[in-house]
N, C-alpha and C. Protein backbone atom coordinates (compact mmCIF):
# COMPACT_ATOMS: atom_id res chain seq x y z
N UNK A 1 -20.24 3.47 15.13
CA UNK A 1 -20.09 3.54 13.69
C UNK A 1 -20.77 4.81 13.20
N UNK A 2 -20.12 5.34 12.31
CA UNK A 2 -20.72 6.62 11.63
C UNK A 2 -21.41 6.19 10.09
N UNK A 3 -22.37 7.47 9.89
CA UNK A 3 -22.90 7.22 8.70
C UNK A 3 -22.33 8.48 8.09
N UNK A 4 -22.25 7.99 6.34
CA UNK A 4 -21.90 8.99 5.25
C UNK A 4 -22.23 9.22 4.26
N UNK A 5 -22.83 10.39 3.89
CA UNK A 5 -23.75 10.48 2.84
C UNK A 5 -22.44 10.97 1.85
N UNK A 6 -22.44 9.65 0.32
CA UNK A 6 -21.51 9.85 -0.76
C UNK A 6 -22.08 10.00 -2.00
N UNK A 7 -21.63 11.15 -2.35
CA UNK A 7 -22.24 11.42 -4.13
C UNK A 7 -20.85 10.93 -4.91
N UNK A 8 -21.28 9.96 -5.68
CA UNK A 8 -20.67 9.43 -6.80
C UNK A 8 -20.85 9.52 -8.29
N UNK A 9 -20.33 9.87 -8.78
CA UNK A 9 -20.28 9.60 -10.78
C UNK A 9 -21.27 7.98 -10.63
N UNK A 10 -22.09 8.11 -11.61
CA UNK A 10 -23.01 6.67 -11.81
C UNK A 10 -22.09 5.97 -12.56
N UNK A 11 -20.97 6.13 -13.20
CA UNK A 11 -20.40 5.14 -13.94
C UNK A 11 -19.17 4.21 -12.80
N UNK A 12 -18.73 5.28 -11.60
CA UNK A 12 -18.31 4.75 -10.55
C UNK A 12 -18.87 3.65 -9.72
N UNK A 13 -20.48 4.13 -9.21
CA UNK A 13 -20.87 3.69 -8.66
C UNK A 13 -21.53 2.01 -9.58
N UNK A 14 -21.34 1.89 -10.78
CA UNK A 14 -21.84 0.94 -11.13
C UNK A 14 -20.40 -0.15 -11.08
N UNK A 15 -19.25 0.50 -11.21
CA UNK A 15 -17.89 -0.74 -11.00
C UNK A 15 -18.28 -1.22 -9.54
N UNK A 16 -18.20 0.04 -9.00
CA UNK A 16 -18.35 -0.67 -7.42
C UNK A 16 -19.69 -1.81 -6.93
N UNK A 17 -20.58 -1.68 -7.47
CA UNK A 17 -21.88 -2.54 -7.65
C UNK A 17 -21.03 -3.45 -7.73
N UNK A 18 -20.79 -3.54 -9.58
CA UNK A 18 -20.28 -5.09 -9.76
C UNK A 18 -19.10 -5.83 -9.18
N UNK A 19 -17.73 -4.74 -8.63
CA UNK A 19 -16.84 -5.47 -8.29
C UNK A 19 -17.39 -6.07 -7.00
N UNK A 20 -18.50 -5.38 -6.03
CA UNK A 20 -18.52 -5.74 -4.77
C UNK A 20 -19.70 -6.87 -4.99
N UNK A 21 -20.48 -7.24 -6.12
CA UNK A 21 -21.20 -8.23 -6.34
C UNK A 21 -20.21 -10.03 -6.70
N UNK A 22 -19.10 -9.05 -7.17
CA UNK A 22 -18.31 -10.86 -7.50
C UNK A 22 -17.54 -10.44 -6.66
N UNK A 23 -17.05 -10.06 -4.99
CA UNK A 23 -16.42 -10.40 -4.07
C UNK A 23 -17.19 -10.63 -3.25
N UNK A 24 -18.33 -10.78 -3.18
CA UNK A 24 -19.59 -11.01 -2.34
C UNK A 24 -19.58 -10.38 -0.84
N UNK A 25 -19.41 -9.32 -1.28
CA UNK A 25 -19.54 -8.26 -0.14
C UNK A 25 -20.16 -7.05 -0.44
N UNK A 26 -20.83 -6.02 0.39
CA UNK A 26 -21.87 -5.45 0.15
C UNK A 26 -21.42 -4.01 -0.01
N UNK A 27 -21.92 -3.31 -1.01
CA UNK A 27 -21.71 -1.94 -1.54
C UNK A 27 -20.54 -1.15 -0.34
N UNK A 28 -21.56 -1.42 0.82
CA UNK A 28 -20.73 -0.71 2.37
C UNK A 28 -19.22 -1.16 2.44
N UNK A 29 -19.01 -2.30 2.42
CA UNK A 29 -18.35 -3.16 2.99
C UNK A 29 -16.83 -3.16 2.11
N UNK A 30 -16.94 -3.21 0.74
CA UNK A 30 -16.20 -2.61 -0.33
C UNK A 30 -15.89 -1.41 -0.17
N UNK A 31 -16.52 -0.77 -0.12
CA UNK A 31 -16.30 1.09 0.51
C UNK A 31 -15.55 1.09 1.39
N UNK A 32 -15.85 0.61 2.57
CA UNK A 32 -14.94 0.63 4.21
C UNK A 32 -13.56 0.21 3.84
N UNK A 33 -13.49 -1.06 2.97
CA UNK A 33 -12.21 -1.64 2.72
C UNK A 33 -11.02 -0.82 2.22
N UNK A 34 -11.98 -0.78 0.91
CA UNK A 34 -10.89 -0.03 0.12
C UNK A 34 -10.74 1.66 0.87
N UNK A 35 -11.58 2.51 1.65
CA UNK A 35 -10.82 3.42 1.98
C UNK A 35 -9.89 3.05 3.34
N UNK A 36 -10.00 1.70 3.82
CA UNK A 36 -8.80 1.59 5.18
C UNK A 36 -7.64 1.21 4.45
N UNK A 37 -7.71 0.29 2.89
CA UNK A 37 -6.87 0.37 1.94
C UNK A 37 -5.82 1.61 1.72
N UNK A 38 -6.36 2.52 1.17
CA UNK A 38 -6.19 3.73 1.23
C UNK A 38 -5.37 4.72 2.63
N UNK A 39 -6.47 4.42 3.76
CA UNK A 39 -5.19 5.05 4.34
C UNK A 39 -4.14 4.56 4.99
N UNK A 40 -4.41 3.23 5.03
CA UNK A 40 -2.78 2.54 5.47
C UNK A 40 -1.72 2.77 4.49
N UNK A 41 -2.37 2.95 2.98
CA UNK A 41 -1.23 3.03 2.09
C UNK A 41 -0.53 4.76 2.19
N UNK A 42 -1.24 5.59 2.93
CA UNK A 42 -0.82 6.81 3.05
C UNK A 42 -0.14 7.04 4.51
N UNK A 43 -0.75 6.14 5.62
CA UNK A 43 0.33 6.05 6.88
C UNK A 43 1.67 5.57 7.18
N UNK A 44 1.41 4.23 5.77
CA UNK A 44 2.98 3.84 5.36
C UNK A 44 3.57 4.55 4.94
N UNK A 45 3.03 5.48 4.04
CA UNK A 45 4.32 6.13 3.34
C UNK A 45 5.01 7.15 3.89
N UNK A 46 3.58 7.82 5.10
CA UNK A 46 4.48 9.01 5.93
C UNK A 46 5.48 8.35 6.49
N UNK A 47 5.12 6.63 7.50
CA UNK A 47 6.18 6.34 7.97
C UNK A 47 7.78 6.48 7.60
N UNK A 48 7.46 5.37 6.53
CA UNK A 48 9.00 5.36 5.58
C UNK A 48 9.26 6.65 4.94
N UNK A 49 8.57 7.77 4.90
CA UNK A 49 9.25 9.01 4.88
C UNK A 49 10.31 9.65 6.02
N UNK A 50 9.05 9.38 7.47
CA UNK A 50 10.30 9.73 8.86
C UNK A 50 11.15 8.71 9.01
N UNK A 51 11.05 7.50 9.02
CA UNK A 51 12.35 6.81 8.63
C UNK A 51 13.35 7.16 8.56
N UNK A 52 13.22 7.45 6.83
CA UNK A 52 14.33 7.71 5.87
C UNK A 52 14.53 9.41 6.48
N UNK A 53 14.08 9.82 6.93
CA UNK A 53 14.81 11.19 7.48
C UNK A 53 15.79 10.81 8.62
N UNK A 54 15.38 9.74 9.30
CA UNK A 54 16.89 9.78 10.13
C UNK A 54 17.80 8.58 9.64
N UNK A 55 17.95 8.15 8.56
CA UNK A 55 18.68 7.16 8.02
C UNK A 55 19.93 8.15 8.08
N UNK A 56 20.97 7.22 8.06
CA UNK A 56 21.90 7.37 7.93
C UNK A 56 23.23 7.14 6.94
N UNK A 57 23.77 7.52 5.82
CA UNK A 57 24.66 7.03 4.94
C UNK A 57 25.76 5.77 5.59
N UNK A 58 26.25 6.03 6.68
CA UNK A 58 27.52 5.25 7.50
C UNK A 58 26.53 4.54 8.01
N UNK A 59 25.54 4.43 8.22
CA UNK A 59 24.79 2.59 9.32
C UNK A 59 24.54 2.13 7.92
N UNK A 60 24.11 2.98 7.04
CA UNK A 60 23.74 2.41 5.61
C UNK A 60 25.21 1.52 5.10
N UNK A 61 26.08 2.10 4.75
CA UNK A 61 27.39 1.53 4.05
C UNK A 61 27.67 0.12 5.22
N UNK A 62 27.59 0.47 6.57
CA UNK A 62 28.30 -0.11 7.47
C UNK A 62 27.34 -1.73 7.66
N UNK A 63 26.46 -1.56 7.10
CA UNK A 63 25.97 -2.63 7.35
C UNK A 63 25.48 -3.50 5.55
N UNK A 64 25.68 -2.38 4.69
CA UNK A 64 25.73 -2.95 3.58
C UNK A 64 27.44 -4.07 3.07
N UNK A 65 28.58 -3.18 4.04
CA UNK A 65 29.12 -4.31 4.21
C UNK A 65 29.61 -5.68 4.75
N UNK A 66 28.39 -5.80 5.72
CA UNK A 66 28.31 -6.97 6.20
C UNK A 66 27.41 -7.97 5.25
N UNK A 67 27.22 -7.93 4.20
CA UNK A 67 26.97 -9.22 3.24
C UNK A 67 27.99 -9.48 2.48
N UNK A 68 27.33 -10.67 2.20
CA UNK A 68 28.65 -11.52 1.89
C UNK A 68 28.99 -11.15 0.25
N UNK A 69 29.85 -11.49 -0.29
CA UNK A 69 30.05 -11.31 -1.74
C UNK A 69 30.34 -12.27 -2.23
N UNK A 70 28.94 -12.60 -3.07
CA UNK A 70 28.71 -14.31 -4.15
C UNK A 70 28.11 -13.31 -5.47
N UNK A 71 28.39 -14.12 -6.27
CA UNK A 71 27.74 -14.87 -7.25
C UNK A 71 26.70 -14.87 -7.51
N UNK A 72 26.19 -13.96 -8.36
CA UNK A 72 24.75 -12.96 -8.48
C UNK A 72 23.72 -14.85 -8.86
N UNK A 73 22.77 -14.77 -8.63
CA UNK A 73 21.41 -15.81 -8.38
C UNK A 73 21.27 -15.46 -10.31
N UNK A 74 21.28 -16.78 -11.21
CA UNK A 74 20.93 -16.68 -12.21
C UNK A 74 19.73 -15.81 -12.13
N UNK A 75 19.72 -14.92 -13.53
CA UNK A 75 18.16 -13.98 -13.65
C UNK A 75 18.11 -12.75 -12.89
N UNK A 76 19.43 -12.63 -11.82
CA UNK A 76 19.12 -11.84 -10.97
C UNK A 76 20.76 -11.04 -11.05
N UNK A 77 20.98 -10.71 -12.33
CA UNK A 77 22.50 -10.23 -12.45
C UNK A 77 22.14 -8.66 -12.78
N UNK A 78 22.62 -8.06 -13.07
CA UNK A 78 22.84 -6.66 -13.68
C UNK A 78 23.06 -6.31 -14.81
């Protein structure tokens, strides 16, 4: 495990106090979270970026017409 010395805004560091006081987890522990938070939400998105670079329009159409055609789900029309 590594250590990290973080300078914060005091008005930051006082949300993080309290949010990590009513999730009952410790200043550290809130920190660690929310930045693995953070970069999964940035490894996903490279993913579904290379993805969508080799998507294809024709597997796209070709398999958009394999559903069926009903009768939009009340609430869920256009």
């Amino acid at each position: 495990m590594s250590t990290l010395s973080l300078r914060l805004p005091d008005s930051i560091h006082r949300h993080i106090k309290e949010v990590a006081r009513k999730e009952g987890v410790s200043i550290n522990q809130f920190i660690s979270s929310a930045v693995a938070e953070k970069i999964s939400a940035i490894l996903t998105e490279d993913y579904l970026k290379d993805r969508a670079k080799r998507a294809r329009k024709k597997d796209f159409k070709k398999l958009l017409d394999k559903v069926p055609n009903r009768k939009a789900i009340p609430g869920d029309e256009l």
